[in-house]
PDB file of N, CA and C in Angstrom:
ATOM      1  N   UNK A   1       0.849  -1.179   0.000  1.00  0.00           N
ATOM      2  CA  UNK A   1       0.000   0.000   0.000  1.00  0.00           C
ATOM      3  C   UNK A   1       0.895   1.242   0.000  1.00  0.00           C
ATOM      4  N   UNK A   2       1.037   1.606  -0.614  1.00  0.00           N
ATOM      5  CA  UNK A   2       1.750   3.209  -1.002  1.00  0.00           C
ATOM      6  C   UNK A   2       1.197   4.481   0.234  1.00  0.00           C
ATOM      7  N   UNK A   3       2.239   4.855   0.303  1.00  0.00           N
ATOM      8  CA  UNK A   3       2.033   6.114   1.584  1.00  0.00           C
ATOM      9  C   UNK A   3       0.984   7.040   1.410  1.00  0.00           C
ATOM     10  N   UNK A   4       0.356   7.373   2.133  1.00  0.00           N
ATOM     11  CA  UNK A   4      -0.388   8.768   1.639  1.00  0.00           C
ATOM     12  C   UNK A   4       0.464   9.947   1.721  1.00  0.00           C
ATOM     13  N   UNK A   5       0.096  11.095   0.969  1.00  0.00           N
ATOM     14  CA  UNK A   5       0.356  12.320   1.308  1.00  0.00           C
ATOM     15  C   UNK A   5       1.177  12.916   2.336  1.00  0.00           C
ATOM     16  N   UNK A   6       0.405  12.524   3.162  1.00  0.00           N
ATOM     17  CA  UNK A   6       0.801  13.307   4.499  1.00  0.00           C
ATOM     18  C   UNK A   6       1.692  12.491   5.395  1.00  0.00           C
ATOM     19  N   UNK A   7       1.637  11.134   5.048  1.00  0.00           N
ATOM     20  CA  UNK A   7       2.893  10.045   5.501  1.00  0.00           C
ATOM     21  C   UNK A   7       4.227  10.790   4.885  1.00  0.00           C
ATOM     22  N   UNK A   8       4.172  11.140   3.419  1.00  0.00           N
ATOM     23  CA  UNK A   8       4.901  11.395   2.867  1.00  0.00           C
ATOM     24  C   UNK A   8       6.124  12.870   3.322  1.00  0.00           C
ATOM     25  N   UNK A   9       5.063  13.260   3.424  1.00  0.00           N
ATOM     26  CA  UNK A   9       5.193  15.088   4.039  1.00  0.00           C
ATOM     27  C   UNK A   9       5.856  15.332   5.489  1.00  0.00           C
ATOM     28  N   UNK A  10       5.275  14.125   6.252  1.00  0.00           N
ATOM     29  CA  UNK A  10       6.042  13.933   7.737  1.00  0.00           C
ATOM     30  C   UNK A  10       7.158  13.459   7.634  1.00  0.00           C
ATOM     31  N   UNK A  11       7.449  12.088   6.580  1.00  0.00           N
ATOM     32  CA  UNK A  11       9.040  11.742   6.418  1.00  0.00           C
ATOM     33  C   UNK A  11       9.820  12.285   6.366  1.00  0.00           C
ATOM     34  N   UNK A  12       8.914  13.204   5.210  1.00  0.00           N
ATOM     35  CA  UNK A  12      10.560  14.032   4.335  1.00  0.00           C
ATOM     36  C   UNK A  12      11.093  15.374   5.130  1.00  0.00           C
ATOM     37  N   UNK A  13       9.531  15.741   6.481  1.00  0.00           N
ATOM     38  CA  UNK A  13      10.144  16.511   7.370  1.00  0.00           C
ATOM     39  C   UNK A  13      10.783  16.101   8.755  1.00  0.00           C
ATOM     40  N   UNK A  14      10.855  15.208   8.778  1.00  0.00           N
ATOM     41  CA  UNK A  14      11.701  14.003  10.250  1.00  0.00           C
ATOM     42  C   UNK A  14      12.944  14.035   9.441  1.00  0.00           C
ATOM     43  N   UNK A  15      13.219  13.595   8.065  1.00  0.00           N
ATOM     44  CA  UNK A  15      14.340  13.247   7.520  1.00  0.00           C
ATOM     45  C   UNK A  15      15.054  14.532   7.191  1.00  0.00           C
ATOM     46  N   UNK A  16      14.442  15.636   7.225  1.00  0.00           N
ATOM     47  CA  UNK A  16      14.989  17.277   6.966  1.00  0.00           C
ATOM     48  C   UNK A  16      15.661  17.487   7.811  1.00  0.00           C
ATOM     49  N   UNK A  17      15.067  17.132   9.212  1.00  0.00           N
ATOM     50  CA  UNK A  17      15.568  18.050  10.754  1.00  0.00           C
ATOM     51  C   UNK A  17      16.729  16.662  11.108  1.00  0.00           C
ATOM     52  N   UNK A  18      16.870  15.518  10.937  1.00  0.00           N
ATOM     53  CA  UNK A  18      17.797  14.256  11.492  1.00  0.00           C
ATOM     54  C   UNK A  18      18.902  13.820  10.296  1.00  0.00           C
ATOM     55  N   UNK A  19      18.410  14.057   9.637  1.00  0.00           N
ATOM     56  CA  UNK A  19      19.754  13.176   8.098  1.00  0.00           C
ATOM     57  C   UNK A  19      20.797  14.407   7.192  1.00  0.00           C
ATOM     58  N   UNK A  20      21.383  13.825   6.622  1.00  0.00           N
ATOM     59  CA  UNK A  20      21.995  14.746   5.957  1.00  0.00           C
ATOM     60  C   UNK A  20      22.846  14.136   5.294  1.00  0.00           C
ATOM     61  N   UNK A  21      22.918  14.443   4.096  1.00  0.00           N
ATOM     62  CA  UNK A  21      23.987  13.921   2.563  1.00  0.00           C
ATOM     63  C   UNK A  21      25.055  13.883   2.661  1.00  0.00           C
ATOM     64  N   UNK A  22      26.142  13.563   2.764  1.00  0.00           N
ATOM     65  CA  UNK A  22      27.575  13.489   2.370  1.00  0.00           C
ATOM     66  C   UNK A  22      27.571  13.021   1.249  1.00  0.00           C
ATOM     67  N   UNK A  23      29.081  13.559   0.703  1.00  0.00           N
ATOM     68  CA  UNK A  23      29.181  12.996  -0.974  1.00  0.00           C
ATOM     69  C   UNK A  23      30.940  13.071  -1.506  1.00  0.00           C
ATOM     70  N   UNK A  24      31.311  12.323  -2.509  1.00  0.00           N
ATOM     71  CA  UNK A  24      32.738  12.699  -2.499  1.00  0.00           C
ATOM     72  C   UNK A  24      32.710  12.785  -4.172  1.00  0.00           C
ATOM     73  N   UNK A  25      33.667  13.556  -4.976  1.00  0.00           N
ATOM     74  CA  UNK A  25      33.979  13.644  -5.932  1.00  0.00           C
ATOM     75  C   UNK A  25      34.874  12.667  -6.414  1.00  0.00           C
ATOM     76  N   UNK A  26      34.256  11.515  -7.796  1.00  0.00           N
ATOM     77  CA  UNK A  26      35.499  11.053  -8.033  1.00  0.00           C
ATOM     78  C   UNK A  26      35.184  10.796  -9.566  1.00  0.00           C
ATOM     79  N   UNK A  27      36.025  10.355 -10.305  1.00  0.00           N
ATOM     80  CA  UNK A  27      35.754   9.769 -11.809  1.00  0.00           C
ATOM     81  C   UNK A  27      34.792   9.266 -12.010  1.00  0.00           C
ATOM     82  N   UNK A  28      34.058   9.913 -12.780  1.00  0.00           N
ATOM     83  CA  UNK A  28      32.833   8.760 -13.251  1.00  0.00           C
ATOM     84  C   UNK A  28      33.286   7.115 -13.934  1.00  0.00           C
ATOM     85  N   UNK A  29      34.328   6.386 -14.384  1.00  0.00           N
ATOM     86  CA  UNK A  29      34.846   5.409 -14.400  1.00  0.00           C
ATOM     87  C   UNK A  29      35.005   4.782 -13.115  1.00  0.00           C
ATOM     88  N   UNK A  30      35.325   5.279 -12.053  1.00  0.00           N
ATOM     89  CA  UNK A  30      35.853   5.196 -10.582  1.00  0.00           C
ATOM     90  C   UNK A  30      34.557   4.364 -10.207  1.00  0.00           C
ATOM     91  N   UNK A  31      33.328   5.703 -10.224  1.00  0.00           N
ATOM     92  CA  UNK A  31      32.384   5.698  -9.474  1.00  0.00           C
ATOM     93  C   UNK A  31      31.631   4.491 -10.026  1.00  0.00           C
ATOM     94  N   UNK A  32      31.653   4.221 -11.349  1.00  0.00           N
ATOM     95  CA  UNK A  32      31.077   3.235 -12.001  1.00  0.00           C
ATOM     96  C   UNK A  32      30.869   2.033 -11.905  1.00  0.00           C
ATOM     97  N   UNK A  33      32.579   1.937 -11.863  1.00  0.00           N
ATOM     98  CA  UNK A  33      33.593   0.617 -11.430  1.00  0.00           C
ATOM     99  C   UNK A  33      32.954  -0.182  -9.861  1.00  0.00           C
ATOM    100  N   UNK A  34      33.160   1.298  -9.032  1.00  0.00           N
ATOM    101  CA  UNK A  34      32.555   1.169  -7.648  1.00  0.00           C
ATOM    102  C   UNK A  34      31.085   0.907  -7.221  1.00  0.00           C
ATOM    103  N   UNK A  35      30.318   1.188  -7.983  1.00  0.00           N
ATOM    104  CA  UNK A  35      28.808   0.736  -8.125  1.00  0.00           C
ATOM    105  C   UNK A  35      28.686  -0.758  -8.583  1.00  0.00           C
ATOM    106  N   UNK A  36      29.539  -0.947  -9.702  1.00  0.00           N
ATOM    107  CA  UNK A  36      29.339  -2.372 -10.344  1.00  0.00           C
ATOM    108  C   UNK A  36      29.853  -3.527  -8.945  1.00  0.00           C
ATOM    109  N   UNK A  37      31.322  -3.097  -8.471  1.00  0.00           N
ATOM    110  CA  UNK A  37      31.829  -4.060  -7.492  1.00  0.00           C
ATOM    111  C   UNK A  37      30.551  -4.534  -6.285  1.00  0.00           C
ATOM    112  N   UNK A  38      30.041  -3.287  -6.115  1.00  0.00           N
ATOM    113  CA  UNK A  38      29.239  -2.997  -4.665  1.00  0.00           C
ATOM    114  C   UNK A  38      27.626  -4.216  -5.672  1.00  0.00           C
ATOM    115  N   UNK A  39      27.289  -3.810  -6.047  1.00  0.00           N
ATOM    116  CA  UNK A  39      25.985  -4.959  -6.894  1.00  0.00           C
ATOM    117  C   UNK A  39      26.651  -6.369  -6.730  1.00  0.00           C
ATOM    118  N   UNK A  40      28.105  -6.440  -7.714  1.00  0.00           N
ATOM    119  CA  UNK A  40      28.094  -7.774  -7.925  1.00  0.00           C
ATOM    120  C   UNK A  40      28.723  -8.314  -6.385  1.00  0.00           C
ATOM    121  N   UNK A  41      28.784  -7.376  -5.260  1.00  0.00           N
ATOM    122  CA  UNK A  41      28.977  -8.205  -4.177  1.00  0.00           C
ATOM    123  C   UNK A  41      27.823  -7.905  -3.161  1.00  0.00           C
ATOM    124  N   UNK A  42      26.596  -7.266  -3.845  1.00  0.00           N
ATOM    125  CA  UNK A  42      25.386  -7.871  -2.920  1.00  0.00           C
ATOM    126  C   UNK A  42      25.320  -6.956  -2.176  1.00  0.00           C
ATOM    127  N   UNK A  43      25.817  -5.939  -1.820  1.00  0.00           N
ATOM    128  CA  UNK A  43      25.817  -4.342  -0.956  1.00  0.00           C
ATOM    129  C   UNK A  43      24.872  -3.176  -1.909  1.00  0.00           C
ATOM    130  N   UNK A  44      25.396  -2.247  -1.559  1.00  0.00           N
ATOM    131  CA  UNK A  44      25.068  -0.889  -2.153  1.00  0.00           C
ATOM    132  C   UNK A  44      26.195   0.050  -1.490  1.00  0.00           C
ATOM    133  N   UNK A  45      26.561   0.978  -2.387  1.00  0.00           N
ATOM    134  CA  UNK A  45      27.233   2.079  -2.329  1.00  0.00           C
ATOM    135  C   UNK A  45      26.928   2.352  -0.332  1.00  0.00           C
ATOM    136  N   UNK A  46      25.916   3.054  -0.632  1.00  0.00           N
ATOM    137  CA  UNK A  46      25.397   3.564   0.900  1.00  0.00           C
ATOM    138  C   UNK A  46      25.660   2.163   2.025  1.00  0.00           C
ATOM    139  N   UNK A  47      25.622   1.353   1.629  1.00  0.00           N
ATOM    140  CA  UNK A  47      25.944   0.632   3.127  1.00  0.00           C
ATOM    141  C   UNK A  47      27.440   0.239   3.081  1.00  0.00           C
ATOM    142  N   UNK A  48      28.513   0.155   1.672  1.00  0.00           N
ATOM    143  CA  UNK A  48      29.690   0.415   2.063  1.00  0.00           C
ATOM    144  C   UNK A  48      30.317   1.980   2.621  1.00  0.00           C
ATOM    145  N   UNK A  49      29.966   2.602   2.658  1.00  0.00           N
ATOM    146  CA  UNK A  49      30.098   4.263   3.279  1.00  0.00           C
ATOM    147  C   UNK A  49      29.789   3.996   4.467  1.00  0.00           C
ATOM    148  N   UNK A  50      28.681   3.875   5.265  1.00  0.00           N
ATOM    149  CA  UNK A  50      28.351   3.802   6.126  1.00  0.00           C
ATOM    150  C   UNK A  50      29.047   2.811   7.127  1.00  0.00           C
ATOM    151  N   UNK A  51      29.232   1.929   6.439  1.00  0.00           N
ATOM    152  CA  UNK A  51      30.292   0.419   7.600  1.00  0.00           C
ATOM    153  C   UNK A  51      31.647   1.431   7.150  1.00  0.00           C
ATOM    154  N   UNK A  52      32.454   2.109   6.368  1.00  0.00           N
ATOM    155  CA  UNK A  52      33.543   2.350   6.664  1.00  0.00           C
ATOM    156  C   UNK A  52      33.775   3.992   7.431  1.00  0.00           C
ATOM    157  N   UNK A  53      32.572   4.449   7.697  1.00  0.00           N
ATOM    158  CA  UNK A  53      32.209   5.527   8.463  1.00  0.00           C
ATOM    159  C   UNK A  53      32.087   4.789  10.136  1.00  0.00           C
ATOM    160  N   UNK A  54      31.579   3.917   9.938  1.00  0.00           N
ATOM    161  CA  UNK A  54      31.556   3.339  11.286  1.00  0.00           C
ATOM    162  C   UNK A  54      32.774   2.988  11.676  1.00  0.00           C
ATOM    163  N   UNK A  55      33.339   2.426  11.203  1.00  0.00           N
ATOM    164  CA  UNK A  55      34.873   1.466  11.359  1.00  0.00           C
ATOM    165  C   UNK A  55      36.143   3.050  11.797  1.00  0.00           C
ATOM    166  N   UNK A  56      35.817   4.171  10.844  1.00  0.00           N
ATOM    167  CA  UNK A  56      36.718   4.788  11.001  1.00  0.00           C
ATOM    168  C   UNK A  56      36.179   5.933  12.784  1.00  0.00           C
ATOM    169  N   UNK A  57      34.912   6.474  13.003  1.00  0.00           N
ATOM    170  CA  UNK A  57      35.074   6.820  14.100  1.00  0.00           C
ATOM    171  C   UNK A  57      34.854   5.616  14.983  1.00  0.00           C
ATOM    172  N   UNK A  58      34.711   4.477  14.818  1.00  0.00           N
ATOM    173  CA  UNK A  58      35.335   3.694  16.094  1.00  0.00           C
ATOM    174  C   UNK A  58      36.652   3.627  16.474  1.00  0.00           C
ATOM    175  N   UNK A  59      37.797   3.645  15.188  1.00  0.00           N
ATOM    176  CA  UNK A  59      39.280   4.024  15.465  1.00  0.00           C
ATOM    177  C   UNK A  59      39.445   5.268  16.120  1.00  0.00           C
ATOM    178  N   UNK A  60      38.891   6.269  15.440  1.00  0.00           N
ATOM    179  CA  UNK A  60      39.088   7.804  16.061  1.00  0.00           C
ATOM    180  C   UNK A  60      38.130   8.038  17.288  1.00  0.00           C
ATOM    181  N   UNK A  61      37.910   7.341  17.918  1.00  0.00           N
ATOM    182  CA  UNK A  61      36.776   7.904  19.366  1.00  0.00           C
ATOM    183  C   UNK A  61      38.033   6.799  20.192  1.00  0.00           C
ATOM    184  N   UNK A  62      38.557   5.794  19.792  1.00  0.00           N
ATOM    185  CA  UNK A  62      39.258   4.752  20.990  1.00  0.00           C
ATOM    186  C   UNK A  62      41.061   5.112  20.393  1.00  0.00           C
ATOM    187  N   UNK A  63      41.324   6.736  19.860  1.00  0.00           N
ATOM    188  CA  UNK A  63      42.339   7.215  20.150  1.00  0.00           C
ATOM    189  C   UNK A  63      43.868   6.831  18.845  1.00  0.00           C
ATOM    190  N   UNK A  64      42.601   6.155  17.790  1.00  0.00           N
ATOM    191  CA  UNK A  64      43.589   5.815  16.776  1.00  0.00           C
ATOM    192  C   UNK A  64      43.882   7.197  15.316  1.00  0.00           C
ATOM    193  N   UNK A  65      44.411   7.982  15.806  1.00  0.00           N
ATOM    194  CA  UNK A  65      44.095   9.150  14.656  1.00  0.00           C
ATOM    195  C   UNK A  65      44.404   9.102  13.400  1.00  0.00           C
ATOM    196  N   UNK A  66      45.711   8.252  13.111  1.00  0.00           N
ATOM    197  CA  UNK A  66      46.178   8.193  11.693  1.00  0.00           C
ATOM    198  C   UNK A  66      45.243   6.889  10.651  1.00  0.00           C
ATOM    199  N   UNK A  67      44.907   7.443  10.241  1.00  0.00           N
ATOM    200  CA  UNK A  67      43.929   6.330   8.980  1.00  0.00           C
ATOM    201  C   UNK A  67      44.313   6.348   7.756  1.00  0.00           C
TER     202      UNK A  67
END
């Protein structure tokens, strides 16, 4: 069943005031390459970012600075 309206309207204002985009510039060959790897191993872009966002402030909060 598809959202109504106003389901819609509350998301996208919960997700306004809590989330926010990061993004990095790279070759569109790069980025390509990196989309294809991330499919043919069953991920997505966004959940490899996110596990190596995790991984890196768990090093940097328990005092490991150089990455």
């Amino acid at each position: 069943m598809p959202r109504s309206e106003a389901k819609r309207r509350a998301d996208n204002k919960y997700n306004l005031a809590h989330y926010t985009v990061l993004g990095c510039k790279m070759k569109i060959t790069e980025a390509e390459e990196f989309k294809t790897a991330c499919k043919d191993s069953g991920t997505t872009p966004n959940a490899v970012f996110r596990k190596a966002i995790e991984n890196f402030m768990k090093n940097f909060n328990s005092g490991v600075k150089d990455v």
